[in-house]
PDB file of N, CA and C in Angstrom:
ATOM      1  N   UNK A   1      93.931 107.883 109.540  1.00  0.00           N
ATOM      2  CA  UNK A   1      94.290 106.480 109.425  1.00  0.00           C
ATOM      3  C   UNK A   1      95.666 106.337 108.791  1.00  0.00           C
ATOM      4  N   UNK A   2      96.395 106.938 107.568  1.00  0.00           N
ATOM      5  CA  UNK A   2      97.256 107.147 107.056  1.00  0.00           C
ATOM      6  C   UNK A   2      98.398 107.639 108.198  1.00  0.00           C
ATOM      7  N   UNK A   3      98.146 108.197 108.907  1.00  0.00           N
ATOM      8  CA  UNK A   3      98.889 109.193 109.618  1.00  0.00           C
ATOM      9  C   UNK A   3      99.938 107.371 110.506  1.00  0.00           C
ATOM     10  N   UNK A   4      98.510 107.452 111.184  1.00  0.00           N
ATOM     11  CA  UNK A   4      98.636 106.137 112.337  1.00  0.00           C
ATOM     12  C   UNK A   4      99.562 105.079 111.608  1.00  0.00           C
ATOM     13  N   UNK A   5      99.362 104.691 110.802  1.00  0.00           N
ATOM     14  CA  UNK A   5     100.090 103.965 110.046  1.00  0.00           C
ATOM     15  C   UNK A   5     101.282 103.848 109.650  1.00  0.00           C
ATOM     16  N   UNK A   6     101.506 104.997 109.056  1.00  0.00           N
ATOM     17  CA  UNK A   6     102.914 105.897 108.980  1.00  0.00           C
ATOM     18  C   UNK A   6     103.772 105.429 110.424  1.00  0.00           C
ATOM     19  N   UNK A   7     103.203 106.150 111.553  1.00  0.00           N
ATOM     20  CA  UNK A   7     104.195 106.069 112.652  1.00  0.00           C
ATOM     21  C   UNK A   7     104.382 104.805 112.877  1.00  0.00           C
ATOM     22  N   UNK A   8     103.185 103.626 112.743  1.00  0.00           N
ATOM     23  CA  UNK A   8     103.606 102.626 113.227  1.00  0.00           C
ATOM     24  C   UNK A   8     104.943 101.861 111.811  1.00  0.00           C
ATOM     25  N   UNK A   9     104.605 102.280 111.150  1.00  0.00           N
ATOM     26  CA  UNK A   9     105.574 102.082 109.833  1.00  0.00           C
ATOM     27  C   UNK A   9     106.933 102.334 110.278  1.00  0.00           C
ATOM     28  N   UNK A  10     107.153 103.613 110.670  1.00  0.00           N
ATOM     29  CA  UNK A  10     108.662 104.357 111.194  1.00  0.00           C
ATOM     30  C   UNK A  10     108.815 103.680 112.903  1.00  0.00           C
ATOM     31  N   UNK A  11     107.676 103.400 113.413  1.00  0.00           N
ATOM     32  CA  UNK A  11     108.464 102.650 114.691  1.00  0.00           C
ATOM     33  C   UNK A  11     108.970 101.205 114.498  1.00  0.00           C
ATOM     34  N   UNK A  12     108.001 100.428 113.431  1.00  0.00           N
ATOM     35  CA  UNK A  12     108.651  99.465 113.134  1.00  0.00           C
ATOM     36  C   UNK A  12     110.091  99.415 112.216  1.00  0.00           C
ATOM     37  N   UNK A  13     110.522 100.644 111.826  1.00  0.00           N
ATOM     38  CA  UNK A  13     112.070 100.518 110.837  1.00  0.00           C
ATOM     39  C   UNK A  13     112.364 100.362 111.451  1.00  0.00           C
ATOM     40  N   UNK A  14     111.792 101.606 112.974  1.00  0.00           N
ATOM     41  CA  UNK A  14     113.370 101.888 113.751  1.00  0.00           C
ATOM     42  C   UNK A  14     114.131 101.007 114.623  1.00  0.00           C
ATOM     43  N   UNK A  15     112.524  99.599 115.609  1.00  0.00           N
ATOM     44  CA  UNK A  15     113.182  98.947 116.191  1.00  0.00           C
ATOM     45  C   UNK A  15     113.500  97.621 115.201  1.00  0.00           C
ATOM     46  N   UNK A  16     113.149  97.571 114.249  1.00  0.00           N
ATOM     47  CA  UNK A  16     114.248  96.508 113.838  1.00  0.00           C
ATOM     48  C   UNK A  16     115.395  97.102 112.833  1.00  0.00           C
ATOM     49  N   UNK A  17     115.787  98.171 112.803  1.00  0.00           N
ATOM     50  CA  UNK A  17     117.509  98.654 112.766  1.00  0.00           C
ATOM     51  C   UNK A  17     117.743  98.779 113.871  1.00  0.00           C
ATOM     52  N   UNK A  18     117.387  98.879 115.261  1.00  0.00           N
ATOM     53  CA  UNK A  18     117.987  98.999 116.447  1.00  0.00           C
ATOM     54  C   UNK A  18     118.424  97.403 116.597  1.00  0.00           C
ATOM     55  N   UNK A  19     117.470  96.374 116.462  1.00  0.00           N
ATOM     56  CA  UNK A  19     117.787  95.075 116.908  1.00  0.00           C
ATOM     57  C   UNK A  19     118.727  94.483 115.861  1.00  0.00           C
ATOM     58  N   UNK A  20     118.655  94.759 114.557  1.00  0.00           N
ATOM     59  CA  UNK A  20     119.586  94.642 113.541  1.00  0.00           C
ATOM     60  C   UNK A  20     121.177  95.120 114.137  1.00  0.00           C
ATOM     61  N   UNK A  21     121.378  96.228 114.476  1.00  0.00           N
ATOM     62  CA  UNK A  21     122.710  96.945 114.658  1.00  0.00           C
ATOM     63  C   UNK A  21     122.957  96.097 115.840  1.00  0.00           C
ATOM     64  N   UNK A  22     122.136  95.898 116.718  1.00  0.00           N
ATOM     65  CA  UNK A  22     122.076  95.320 118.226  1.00  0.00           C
ATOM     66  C   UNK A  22     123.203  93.563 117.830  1.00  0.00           C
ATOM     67  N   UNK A  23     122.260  93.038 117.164  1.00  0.00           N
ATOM     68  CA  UNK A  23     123.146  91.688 117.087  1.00  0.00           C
ATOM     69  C   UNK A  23     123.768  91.573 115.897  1.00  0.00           C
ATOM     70  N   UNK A  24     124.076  92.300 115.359  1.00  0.00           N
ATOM     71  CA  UNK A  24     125.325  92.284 114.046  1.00  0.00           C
ATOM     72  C   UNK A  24     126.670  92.500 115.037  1.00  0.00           C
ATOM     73  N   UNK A  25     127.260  91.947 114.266  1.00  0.00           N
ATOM     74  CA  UNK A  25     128.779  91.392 115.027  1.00  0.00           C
ATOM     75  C   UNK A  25     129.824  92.580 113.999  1.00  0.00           C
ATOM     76  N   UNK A  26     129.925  93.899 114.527  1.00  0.00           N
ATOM     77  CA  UNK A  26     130.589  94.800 114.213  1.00  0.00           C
ATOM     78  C   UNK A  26     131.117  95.238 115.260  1.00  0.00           C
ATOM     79  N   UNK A  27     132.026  96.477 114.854  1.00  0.00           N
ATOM     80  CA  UNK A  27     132.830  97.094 115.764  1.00  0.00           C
ATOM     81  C   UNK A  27     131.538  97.935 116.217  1.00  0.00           C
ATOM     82  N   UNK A  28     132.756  98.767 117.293  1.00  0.00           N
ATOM     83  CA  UNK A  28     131.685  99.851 117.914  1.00  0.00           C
ATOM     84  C   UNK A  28     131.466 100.653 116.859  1.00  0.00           C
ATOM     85  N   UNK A  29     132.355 100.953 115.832  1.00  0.00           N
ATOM     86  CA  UNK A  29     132.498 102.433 114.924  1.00  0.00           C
ATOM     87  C   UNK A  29     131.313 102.234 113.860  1.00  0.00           C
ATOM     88  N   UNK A  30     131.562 101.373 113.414  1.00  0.00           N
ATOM     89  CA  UNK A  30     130.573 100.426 112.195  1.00  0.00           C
ATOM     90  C   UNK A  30     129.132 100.603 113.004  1.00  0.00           C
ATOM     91  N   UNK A  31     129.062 100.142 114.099  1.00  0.00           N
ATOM     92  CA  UNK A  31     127.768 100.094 115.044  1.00  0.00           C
ATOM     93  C   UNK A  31     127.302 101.397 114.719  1.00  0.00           C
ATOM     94  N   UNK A  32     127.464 102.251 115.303  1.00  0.00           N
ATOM     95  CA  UNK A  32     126.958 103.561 115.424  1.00  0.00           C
ATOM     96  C   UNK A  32     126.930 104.143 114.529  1.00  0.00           C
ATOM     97  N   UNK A  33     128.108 103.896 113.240  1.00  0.00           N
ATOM     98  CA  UNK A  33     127.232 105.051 111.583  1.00  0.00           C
ATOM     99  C   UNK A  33     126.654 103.880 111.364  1.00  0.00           C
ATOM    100  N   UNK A  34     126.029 102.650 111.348  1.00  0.00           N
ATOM    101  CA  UNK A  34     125.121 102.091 110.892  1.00  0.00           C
ATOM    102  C   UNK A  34     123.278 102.821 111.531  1.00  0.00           C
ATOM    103  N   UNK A  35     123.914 102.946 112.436  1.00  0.00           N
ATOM    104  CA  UNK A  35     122.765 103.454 113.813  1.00  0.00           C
ATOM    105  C   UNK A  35     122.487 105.079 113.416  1.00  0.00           C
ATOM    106  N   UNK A  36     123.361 105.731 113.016  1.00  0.00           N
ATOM    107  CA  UNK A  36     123.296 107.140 112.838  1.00  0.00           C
ATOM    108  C   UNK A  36     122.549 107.085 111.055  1.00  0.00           C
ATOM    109  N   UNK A  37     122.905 106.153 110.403  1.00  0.00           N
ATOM    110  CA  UNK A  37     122.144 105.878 108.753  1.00  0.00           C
ATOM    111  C   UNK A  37     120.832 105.524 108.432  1.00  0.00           C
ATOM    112  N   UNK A  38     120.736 104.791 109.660  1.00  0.00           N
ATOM    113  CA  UNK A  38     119.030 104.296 109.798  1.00  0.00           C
ATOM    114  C   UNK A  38     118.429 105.169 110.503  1.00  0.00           C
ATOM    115  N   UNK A  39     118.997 105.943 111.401  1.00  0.00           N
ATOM    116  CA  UNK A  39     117.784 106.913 112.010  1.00  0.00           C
ATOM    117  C   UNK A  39     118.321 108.729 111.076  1.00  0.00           C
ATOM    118  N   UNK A  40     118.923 108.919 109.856  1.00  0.00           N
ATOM    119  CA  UNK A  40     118.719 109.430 109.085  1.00  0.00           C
ATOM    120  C   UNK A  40     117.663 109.339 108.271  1.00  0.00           C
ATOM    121  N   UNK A  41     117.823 107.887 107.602  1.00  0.00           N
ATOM    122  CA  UNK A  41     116.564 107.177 106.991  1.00  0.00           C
ATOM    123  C   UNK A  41     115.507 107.598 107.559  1.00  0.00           C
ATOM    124  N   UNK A  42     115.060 106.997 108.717  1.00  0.00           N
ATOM    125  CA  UNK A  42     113.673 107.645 109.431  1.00  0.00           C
ATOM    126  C   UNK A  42     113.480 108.758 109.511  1.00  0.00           C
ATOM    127  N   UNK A  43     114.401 109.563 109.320  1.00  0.00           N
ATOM    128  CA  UNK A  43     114.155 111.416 109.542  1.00  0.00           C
ATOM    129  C   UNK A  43     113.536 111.595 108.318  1.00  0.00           C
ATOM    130  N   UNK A  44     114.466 111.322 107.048  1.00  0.00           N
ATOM    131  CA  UNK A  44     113.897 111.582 105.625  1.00  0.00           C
ATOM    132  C   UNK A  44     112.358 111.428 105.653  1.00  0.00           C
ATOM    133  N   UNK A  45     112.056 110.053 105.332  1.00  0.00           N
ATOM    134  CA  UNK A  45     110.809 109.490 105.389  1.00  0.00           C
ATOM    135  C   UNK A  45     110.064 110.002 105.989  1.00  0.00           C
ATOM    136  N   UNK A  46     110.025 110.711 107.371  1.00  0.00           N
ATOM    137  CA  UNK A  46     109.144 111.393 108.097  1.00  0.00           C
ATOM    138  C   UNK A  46     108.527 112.975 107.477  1.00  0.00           C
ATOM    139  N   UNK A  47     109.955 113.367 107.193  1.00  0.00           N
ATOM    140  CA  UNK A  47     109.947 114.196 106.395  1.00  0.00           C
ATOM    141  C   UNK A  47     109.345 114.608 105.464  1.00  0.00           C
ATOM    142  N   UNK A  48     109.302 113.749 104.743  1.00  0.00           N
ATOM    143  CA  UNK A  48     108.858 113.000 103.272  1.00  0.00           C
ATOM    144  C   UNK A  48     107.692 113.164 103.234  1.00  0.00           C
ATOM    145  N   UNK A  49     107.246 112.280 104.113  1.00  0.00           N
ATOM    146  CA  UNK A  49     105.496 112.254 104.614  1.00  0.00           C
ATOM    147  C   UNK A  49     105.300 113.521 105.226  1.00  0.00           C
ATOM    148  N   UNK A  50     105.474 113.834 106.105  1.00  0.00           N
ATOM    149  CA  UNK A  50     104.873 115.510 106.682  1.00  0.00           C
ATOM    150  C   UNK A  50     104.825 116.591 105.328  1.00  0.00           C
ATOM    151  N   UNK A  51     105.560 116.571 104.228  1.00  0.00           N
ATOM    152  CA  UNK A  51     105.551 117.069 103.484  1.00  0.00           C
ATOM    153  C   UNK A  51     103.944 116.951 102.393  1.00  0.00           C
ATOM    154  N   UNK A  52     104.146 115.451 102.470  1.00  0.00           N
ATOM    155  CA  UNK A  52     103.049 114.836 101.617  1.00  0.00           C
ATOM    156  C   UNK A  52     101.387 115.672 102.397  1.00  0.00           C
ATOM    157  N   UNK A  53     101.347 115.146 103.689  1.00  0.00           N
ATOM    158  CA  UNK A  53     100.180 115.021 104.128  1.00  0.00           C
ATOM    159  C   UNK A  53      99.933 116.892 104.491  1.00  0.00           C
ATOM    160  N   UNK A  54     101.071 117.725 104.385  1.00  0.00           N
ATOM    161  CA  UNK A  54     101.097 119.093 104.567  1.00  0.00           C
ATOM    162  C   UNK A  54     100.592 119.774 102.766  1.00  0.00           C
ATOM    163  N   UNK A  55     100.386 119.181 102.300  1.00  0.00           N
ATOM    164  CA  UNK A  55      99.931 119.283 100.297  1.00  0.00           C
ATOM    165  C   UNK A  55      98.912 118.826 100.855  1.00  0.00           C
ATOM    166  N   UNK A  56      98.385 117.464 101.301  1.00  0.00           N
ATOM    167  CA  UNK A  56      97.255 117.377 100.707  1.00  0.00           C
ATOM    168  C   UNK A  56      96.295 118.346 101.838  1.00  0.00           C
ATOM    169  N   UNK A  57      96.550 118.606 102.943  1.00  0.00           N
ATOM    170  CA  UNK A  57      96.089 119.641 103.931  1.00  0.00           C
ATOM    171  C   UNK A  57      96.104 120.972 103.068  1.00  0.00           C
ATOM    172  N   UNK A  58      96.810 121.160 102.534  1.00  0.00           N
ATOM    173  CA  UNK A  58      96.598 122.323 101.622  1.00  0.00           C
ATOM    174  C   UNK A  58      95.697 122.498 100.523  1.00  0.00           C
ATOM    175  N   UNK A  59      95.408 121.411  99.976  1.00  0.00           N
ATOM    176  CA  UNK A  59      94.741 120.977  98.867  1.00  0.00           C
ATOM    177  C   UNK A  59      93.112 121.519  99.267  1.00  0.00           C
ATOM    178  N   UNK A  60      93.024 120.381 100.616  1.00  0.00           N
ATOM    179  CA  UNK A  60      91.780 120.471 100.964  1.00  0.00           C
ATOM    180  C   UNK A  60      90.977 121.695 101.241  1.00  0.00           C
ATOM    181  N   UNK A  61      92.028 122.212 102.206  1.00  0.00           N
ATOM    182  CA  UNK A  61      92.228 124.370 102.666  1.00  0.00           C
ATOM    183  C   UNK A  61      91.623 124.306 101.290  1.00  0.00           C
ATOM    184  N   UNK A  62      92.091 124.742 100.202  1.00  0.00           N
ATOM    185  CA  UNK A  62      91.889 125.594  99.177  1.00  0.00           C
ATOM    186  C   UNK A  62      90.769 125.106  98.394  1.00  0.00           C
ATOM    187  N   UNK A  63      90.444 123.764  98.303  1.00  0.00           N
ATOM    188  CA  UNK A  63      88.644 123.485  97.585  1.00  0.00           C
ATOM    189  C   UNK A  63      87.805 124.040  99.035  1.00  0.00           C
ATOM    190  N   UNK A  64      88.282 123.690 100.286  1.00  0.00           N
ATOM    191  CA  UNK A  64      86.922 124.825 100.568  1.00  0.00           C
ATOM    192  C   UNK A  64      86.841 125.522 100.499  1.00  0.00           C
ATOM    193  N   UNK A  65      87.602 126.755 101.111  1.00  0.00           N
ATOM    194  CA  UNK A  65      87.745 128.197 100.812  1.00  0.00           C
ATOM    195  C   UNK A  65      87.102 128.545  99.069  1.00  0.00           C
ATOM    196  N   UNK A  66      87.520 127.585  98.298  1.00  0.00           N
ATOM    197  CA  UNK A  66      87.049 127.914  97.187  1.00  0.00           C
ATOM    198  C   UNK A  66      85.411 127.397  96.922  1.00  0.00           C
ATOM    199  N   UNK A  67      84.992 126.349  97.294  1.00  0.00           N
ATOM    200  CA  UNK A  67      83.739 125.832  97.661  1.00  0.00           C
ATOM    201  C   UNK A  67      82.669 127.246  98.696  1.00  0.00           C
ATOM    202  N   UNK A  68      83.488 127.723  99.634  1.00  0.00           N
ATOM    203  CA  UNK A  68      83.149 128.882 100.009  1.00  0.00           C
ATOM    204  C   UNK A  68      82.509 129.832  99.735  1.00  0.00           C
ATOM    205  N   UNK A  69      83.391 130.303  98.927  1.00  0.00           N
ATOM    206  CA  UNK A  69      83.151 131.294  98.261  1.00  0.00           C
ATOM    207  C   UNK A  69      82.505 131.606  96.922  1.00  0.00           C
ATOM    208  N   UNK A  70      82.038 130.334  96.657  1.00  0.00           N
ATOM    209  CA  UNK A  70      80.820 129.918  95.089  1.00  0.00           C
ATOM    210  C   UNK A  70      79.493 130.178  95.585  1.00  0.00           C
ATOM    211  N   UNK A  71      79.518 129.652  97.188  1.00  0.00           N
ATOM    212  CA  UNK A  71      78.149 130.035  98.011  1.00  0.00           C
ATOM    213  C   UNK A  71      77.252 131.127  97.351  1.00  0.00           C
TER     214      UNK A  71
END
């Protein structure tokens, strides 16, 4: 459920910095490192999270294995 959420979280940054950059009244240059900053942003964050949910996947691994082996 977390997971699902997440993506819909990062699809919603991304299309409203796309529609953001879209009707902001900048140059082309401004356009595109604005466009290249926000889908940095989304990399981090993804990141961020795969990191998170890769701990607690680990977490879990290791109380069973350890639950396991009390058997």
């Amino acid at each position: 459920m977390r997971t699902s959420s997440f993506f819909a979280l990062l699809t919603g940054l991304a299309a409203g910095a796309v529609l953001g950059v879209l009707f902001a009244p900048e140059s082309g240059e401004k356009c595109r490192k604005r466009i290249k900053r926000a889908a940095e942003d989304c990399l981090d964050a993804a990141k961020e999270k795969a990191e998170e949910i890769a701990s607690e996947i680990e977490a879990e691994v290791k109380k069973a294995t350890s639950a396991k082996e009390n058997e």
